[in-house]
C-alpha atoms as a PDB file:
ATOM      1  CA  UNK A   1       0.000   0.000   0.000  1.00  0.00           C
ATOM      2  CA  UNK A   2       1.349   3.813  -0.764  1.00  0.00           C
ATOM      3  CA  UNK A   3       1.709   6.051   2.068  1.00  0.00           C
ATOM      4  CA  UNK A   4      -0.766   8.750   2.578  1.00  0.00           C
ATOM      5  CA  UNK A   5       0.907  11.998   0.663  1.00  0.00           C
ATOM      6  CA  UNK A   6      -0.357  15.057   2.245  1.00  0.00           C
ATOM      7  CA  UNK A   7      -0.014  18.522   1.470  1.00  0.00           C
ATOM      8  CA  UNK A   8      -1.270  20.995   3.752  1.00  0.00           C
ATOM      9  CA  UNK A   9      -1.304  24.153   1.781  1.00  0.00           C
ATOM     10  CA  UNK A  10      -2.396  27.623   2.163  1.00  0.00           C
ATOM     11  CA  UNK A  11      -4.521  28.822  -0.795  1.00  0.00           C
ATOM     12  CA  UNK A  12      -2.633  31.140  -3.238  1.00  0.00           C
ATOM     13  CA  UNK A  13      -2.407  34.589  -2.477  1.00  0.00           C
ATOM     14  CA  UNK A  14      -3.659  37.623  -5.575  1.00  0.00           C
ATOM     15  CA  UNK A  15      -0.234  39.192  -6.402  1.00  0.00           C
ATOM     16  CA  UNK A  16      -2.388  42.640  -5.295  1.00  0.00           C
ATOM     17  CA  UNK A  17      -2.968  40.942  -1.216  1.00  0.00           C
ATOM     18  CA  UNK A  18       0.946  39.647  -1.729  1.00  0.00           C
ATOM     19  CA  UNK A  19       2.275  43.104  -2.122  1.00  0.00           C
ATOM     20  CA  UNK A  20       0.015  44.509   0.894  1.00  0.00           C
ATOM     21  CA  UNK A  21       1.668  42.167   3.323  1.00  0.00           C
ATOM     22  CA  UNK A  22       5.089  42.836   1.931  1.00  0.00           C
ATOM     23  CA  UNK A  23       4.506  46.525   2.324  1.00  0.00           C
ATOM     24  CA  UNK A  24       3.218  46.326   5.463  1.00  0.00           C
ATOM     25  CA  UNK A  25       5.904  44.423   6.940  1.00  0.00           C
ATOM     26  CA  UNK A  26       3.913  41.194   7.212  1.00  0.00           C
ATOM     27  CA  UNK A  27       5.181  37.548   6.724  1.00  0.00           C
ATOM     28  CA  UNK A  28       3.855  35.911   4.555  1.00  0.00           C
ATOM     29  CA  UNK A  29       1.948  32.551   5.922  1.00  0.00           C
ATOM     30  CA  UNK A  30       3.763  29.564   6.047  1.00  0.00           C
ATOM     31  CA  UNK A  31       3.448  26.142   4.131  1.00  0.00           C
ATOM     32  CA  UNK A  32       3.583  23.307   5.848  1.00  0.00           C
ATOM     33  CA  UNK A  33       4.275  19.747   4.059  1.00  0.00           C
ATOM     34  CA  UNK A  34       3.668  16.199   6.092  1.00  0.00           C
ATOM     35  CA  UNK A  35       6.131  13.593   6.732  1.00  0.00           C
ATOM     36  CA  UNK A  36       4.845  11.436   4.502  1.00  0.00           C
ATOM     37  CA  UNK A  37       5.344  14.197   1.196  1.00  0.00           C
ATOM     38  CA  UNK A  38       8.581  14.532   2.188  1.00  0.00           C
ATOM     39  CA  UNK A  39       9.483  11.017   2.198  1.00  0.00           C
ATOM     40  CA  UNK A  40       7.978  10.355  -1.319  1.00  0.00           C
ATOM     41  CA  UNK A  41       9.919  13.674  -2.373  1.00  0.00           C
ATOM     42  CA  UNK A  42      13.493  12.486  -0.938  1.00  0.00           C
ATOM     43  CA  UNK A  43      12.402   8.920  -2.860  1.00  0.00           C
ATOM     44  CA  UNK A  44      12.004  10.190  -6.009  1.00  0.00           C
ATOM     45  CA  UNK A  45      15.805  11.610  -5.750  1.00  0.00           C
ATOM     46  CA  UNK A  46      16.876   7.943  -4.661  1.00  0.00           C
ATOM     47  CA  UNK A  47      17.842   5.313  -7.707  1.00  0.00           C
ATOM     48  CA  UNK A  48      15.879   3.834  -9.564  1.00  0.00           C
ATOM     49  CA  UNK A  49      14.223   7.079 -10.071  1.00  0.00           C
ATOM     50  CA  UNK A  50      17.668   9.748  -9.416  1.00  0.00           C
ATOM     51  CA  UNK A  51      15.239  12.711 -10.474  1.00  0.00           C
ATOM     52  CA  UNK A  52      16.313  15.689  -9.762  1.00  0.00           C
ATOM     53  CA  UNK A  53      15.399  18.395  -6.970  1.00  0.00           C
ATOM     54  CA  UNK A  54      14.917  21.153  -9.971  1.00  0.00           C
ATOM     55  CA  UNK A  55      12.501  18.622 -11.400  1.00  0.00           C
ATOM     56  CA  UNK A  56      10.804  17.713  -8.191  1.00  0.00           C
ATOM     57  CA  UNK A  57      10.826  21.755  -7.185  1.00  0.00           C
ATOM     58  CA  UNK A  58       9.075  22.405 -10.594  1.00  0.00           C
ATOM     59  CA  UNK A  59       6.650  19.345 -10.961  1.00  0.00           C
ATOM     60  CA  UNK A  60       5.587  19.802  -7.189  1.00  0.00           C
ATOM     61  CA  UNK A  61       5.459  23.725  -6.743  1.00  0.00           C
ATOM     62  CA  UNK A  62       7.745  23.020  -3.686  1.00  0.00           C
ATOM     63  CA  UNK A  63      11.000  25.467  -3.626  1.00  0.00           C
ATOM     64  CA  UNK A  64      14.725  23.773  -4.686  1.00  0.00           C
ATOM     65  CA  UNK A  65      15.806  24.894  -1.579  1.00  0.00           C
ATOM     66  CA  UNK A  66      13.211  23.410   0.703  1.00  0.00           C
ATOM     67  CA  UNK A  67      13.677  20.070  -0.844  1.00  0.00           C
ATOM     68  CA  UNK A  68      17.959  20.474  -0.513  1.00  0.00           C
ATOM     69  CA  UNK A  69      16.783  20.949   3.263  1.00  0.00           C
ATOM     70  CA  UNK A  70      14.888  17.852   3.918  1.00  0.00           C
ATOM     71  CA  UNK A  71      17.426  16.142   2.044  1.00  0.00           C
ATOM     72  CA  UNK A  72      20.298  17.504   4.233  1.00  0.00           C
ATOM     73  CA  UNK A  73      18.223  17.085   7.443  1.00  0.00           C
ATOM     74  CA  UNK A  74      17.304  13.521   6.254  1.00  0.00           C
ATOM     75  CA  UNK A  75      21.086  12.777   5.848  1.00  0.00           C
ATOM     76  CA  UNK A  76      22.375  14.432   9.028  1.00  0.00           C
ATOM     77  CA  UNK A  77      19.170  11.637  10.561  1.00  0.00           C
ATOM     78  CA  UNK A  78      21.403   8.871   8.970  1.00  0.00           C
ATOM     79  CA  UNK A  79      18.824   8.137   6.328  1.00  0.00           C
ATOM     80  CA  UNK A  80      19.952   7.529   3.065  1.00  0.00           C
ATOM     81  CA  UNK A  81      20.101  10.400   1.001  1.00  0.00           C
ATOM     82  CA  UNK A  82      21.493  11.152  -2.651  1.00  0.00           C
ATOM     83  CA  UNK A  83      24.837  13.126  -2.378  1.00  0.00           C
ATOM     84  CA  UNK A  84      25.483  16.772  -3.413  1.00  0.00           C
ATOM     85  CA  UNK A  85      26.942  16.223  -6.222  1.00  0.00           C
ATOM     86  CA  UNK A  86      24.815  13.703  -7.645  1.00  0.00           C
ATOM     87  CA  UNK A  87      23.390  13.568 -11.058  1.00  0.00           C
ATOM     88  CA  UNK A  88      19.943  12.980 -12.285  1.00  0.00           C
ATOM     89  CA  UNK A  89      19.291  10.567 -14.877  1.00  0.00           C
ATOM     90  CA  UNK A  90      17.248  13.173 -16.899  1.00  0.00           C
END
């Protein structure tokens, strides 16, 4: 059986609202992804698949950098992780 993929996200902001809470100072809400996402994301980086986190980031709306971060924190947990300087099979 999969696991449950979840993604709790906040609903898209008009550019018009964006730019008030930028101007005003405001932070902007924050996304929050479950476990189980980010263990399907950090699988699809893994072989047989080796995709890569620009092609995750851009197929997911999820930012490169987020998905370098669960990778890293995944790694520093002693899962295994694809290296930095590995290379899709694109």
């Amino acid at each position: 059986m999969k696991p449950l993929c979840v993604r709790i996200v906040v609903s898209e902001f008009p550019n018009l609202l964006r730019k008030d809470y930028l101007k005003e100072g405001k932070d902007l809400p924050t996304l929050h992804y479950s476990n189980e996402l980010k263990e399907v994301l950090l699988r699809r980086m893994l072989p047989p698949n080796n995709e890569s986190i620009h092609k995750i980031a851009r197929e997911e709306g999820i930012s490169e950098q987020n998905l370098r971060n669960w990778r890293d924190k995944a790694r520093a947990e002693g899962i295994a992780t694809p290296g930095k300087d590995a290379v899709a099979d694109e």
